[in-house]
N, C-alpha and C. Protein backbone atom coordinates (compact mmCIF):
# COMPACT_ATOMS: atom_id res chain seq x y z
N UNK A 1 21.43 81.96 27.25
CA UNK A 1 22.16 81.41 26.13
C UNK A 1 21.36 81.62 24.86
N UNK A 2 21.88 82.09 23.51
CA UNK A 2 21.83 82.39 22.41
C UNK A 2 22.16 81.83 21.34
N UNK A 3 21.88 81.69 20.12
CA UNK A 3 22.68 81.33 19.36
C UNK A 3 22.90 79.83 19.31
N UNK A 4 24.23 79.51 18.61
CA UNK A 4 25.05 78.55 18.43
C UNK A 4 24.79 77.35 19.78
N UNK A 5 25.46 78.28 20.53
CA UNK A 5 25.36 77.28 22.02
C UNK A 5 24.12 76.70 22.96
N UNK A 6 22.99 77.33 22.77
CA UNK A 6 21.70 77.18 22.65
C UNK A 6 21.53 75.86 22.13
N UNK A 7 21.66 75.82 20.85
CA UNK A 7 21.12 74.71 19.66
C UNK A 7 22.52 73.36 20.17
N UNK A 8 23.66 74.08 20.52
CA UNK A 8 24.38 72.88 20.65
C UNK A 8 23.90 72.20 22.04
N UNK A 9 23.44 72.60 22.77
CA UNK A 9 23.13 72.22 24.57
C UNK A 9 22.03 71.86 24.14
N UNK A 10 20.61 72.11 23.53
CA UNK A 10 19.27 70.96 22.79
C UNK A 10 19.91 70.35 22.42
N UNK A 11 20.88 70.05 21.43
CA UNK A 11 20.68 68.91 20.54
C UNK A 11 21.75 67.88 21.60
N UNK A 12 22.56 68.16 22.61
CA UNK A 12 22.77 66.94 23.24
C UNK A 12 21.76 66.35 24.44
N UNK A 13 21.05 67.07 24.73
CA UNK A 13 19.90 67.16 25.50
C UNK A 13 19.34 65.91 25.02
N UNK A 14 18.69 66.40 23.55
CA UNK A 14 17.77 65.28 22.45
C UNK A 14 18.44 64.23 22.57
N UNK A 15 19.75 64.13 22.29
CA UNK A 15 20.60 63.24 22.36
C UNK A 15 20.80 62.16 23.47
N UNK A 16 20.76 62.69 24.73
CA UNK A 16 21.06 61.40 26.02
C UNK A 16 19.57 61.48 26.71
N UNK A 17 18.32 62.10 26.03
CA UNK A 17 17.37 61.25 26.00
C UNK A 17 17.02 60.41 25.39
N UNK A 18 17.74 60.02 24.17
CA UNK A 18 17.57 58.75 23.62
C UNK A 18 17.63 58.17 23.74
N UNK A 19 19.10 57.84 24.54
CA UNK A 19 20.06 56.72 24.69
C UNK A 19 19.12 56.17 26.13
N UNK A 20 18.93 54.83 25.63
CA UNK A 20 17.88 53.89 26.64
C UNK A 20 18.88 53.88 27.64
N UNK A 21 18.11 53.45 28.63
CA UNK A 21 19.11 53.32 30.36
C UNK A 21 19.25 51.71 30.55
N UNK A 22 20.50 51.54 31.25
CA UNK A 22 20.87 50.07 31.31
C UNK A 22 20.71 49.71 32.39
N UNK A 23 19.94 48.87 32.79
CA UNK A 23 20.12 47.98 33.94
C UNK A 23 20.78 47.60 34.37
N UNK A 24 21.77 47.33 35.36
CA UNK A 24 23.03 46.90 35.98
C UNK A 24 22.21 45.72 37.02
N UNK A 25 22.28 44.56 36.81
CA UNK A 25 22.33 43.98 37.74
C UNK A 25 23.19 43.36 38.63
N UNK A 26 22.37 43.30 40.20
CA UNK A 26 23.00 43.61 41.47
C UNK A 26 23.79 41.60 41.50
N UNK A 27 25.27 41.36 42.13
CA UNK A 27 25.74 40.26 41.97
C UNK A 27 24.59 39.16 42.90
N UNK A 28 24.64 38.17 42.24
CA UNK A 28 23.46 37.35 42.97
C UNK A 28 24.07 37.37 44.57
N UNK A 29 23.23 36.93 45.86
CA UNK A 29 23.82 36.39 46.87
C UNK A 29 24.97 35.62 46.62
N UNK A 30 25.42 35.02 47.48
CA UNK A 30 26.51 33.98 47.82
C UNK A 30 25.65 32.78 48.71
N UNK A 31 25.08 31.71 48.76
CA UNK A 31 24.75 30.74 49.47
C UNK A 31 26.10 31.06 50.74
N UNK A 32 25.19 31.22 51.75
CA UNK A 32 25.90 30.99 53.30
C UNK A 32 26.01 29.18 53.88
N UNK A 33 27.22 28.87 53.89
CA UNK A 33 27.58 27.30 54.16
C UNK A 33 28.02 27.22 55.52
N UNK A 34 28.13 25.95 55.92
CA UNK A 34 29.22 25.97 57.42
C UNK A 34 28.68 26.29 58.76
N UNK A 35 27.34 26.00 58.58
CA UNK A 35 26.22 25.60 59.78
C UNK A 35 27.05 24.84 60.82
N UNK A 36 27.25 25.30 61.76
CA UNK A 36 27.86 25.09 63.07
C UNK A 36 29.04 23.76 62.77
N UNK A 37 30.28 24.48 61.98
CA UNK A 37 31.66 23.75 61.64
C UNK A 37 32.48 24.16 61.88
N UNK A 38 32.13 25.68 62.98
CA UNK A 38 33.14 26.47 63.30
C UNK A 38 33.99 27.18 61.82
N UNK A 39 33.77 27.20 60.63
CA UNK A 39 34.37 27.42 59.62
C UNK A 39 33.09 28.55 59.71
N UNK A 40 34.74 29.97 58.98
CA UNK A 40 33.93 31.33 58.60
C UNK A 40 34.09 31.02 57.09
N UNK A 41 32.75 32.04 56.68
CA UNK A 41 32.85 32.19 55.38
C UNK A 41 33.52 33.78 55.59
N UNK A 42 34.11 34.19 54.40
CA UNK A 42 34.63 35.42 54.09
C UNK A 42 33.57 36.11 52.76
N UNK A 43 32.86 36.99 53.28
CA UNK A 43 32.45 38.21 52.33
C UNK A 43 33.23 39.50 52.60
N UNK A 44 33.12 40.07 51.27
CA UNK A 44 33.79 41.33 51.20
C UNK A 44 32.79 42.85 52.21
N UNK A 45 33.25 43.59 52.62
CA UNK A 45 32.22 44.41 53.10
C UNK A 45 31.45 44.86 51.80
N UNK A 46 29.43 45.05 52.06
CA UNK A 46 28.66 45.56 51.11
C UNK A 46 28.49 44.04 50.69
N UNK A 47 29.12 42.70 50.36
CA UNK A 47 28.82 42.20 49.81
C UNK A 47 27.88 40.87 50.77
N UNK A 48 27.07 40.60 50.24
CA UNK A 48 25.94 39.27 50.28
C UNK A 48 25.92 37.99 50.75
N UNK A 49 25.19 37.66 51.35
CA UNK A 49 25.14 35.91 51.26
C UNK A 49 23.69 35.46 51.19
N UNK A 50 22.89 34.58 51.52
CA UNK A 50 22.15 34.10 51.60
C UNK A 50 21.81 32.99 52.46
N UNK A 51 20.99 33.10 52.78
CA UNK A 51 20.81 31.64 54.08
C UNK A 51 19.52 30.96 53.83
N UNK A 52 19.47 29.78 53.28
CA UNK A 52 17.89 29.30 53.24
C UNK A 52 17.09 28.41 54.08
N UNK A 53 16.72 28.58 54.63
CA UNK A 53 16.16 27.53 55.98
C UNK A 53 14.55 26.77 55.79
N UNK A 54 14.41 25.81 55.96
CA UNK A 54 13.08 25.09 55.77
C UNK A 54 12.42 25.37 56.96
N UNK A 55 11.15 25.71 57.07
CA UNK A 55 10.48 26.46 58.14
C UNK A 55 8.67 25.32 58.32
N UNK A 56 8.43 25.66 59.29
CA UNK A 56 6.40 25.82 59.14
C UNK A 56 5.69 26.55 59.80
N UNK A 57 5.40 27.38 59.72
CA UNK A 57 4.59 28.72 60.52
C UNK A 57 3.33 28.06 60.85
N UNK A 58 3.12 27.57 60.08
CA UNK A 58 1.42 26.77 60.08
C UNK A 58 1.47 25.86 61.60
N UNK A 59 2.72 25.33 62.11
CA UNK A 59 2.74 24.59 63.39
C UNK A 59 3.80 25.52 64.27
N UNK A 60 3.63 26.67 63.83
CA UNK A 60 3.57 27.84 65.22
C UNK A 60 5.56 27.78 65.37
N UNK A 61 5.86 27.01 64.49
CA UNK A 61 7.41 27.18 64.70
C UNK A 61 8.35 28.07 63.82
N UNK A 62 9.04 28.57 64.08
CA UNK A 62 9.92 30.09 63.14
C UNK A 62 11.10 30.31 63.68
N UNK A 63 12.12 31.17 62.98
CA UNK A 63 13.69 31.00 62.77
C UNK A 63 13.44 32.24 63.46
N UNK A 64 14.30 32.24 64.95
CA UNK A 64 14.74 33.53 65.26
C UNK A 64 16.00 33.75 64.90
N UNK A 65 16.68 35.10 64.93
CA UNK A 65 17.73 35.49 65.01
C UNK A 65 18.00 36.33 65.48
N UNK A 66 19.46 35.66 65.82
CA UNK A 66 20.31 37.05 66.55
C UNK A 66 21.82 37.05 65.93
N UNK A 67 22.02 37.96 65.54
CA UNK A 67 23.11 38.48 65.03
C UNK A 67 23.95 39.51 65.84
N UNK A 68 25.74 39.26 65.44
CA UNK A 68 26.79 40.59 66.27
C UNK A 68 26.23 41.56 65.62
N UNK A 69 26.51 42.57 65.99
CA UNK A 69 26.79 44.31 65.60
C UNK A 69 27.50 44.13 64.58
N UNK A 70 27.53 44.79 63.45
CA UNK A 70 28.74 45.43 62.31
C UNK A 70 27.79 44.25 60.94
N UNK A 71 27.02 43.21 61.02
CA UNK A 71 26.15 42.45 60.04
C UNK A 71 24.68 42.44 60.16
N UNK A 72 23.70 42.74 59.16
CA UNK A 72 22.91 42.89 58.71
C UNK A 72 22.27 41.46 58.53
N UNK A 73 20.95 40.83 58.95
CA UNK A 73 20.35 39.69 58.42
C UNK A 73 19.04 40.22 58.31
N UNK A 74 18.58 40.15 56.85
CA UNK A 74 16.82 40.40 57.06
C UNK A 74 16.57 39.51 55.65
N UNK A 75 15.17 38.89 56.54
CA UNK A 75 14.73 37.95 55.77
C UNK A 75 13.21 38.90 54.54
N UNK A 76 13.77 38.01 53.96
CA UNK A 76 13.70 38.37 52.30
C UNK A 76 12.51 37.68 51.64
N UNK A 77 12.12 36.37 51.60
CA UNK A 77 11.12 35.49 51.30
C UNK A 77 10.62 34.27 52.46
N UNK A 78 9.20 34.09 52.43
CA UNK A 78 9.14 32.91 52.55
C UNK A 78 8.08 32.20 51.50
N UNK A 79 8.50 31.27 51.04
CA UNK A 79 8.21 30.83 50.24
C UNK A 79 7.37 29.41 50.22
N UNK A 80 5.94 29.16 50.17
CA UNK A 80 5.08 27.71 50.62
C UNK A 80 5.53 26.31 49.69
N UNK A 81 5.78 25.46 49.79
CA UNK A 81 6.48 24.37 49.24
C UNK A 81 5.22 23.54 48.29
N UNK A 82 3.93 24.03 49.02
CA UNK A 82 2.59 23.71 48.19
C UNK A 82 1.55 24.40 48.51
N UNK A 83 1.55 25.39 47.91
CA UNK A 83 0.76 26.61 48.41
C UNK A 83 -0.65 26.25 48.84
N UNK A 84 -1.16 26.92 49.94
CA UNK A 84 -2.75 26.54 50.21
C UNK A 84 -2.70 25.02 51.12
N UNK A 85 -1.89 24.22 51.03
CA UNK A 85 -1.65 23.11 51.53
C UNK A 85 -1.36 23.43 53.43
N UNK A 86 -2.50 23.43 53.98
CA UNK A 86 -2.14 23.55 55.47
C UNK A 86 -1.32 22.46 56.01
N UNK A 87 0.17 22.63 56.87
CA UNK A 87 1.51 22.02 57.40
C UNK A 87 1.96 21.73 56.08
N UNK A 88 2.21 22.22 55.07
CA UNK A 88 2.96 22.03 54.03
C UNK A 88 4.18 22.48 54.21
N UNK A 89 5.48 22.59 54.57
CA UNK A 89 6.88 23.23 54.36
C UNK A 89 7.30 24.40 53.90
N UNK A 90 7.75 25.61 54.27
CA UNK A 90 8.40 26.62 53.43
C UNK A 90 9.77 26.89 53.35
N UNK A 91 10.29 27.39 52.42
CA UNK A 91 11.70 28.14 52.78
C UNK A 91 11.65 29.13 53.30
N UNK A 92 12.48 29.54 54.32
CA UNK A 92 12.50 30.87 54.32
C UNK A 92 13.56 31.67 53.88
N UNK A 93 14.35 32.73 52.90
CA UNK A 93 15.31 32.98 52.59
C UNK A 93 16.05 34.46 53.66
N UNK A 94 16.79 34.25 54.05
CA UNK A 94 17.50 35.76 54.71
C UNK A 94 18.68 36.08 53.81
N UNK A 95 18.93 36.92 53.71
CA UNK A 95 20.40 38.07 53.25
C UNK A 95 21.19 38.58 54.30
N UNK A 96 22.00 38.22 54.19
CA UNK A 96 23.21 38.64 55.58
C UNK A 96 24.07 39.41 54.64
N UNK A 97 24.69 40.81 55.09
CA UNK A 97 25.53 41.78 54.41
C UNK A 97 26.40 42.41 56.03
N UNK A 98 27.38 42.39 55.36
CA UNK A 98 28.60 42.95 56.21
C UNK A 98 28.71 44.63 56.27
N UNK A 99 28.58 44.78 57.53
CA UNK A 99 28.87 46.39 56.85
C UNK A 99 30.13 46.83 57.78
N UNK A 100 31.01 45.97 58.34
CA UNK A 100 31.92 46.66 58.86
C UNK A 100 32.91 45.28 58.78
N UNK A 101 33.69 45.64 58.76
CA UNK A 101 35.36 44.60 58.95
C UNK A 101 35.29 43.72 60.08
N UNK A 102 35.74 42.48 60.28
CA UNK A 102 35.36 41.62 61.28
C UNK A 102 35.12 40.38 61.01
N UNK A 103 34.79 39.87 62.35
CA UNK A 103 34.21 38.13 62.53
C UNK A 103 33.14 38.65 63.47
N UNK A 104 31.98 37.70 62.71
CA UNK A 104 30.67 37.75 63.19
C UNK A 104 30.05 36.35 63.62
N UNK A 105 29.23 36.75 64.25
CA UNK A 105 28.11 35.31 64.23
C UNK A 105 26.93 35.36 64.46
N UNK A 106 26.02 34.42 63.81
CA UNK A 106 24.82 34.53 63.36
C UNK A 106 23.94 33.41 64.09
N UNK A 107 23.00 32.81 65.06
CA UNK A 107 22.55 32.36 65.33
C UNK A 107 21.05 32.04 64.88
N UNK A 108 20.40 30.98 64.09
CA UNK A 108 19.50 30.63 64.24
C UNK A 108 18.51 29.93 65.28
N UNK A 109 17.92 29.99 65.61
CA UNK A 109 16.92 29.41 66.51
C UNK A 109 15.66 29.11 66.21
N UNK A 110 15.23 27.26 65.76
CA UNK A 110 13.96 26.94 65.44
C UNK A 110 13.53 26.54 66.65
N UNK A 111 12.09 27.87 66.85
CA UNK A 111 11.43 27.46 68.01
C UNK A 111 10.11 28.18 67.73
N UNK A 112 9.19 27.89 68.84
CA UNK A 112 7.78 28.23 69.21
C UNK A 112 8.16 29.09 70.00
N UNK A 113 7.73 30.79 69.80
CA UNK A 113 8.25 31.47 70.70
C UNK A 113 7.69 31.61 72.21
N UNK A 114 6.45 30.98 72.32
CA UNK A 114 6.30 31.03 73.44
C UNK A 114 6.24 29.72 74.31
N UNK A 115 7.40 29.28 73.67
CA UNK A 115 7.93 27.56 74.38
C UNK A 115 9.13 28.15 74.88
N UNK A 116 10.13 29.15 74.32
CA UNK A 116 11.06 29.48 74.56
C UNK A 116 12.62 28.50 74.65
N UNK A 117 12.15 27.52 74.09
CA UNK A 117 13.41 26.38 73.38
C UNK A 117 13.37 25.88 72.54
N UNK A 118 14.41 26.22 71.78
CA UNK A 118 14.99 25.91 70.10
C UNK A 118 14.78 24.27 70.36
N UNK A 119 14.37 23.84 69.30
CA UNK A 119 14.25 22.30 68.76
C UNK A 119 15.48 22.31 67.90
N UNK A 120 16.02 23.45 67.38
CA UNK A 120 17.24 23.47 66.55
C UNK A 120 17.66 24.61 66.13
N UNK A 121 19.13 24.61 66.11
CA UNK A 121 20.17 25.91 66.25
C UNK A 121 21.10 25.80 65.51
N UNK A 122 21.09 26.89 64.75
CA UNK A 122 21.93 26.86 63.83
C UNK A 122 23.10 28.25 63.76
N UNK A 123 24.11 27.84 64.24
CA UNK A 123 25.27 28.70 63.76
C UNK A 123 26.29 29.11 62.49
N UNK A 124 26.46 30.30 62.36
CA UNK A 124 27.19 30.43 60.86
C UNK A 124 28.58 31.77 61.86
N UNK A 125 28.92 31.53 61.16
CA UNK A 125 30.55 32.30 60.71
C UNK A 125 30.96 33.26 59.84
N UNK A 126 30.74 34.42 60.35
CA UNK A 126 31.01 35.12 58.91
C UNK A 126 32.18 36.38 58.79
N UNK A 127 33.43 36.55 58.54
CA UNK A 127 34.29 37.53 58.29
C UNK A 127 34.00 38.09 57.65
N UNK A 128 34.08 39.42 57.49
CA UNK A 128 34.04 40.97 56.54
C UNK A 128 35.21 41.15 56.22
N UNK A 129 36.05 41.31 55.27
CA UNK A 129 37.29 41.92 55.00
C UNK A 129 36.83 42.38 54.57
């Protein structure tokens, strides 16, 4: 390229390197509700929830899970309630995402894994349309 068309293809070049890039931010989670009420929540497929659970690793106890096929749960944070504070409380946060059409279910299990029984279980409900 020569000429005219040359200088016109730089100067839009110059041009949409200028233009700053926008951040799009991603829609927050959805808080996941309805801990063993037999009630589904409905997310859209691709779209989010959140699950927050109070935990203590420090006394050897932790949230298993098991989840159907076609939903996604991976935990995301845990978070110390007073940091440095040994048996202090944490959250732990998971993200559950739908990736296929359906009714799912999500099982929590607070246990010592090598006790091999939940002290507490928690079920959720979740449809994909």
């Amino acid at each position: 390229m020569k000429g005219p068309a040359m200088r016109t293809g730089w100067s839009l070049a110059i041009a949409m390197s200028m233009i700053a890039p926008v951040a799009i931010a991603a829609p927050a989670d959805l808080p996941l509700a309805g801990a063993n009420s037999g009630k589904a929540t409905t997310l859209r497929r691709g779209q989010s929830a959140r699950v927050e659970l109070q935990t203590n690793a420090s006394t050897g106890y932790m949230w298993r899970v098991d989840a159907d096929r076609g939903i996604s749960v991976t935990l995301l944070t845990t978070i110390a309630s007073r940091p440095g504070m040994v048996g202090a409380p944490s959250v732990a946060t998971y993200r559950v995402i739908g990736t296929k059409r359906g009714m799912y279910r999500i099982v929590f299990r607070y246990m010592r894994p090598w006790e091999g029984k939940a002290v507490k279980t928690l079920t959720y409900l979740v449809r994909i349309a």
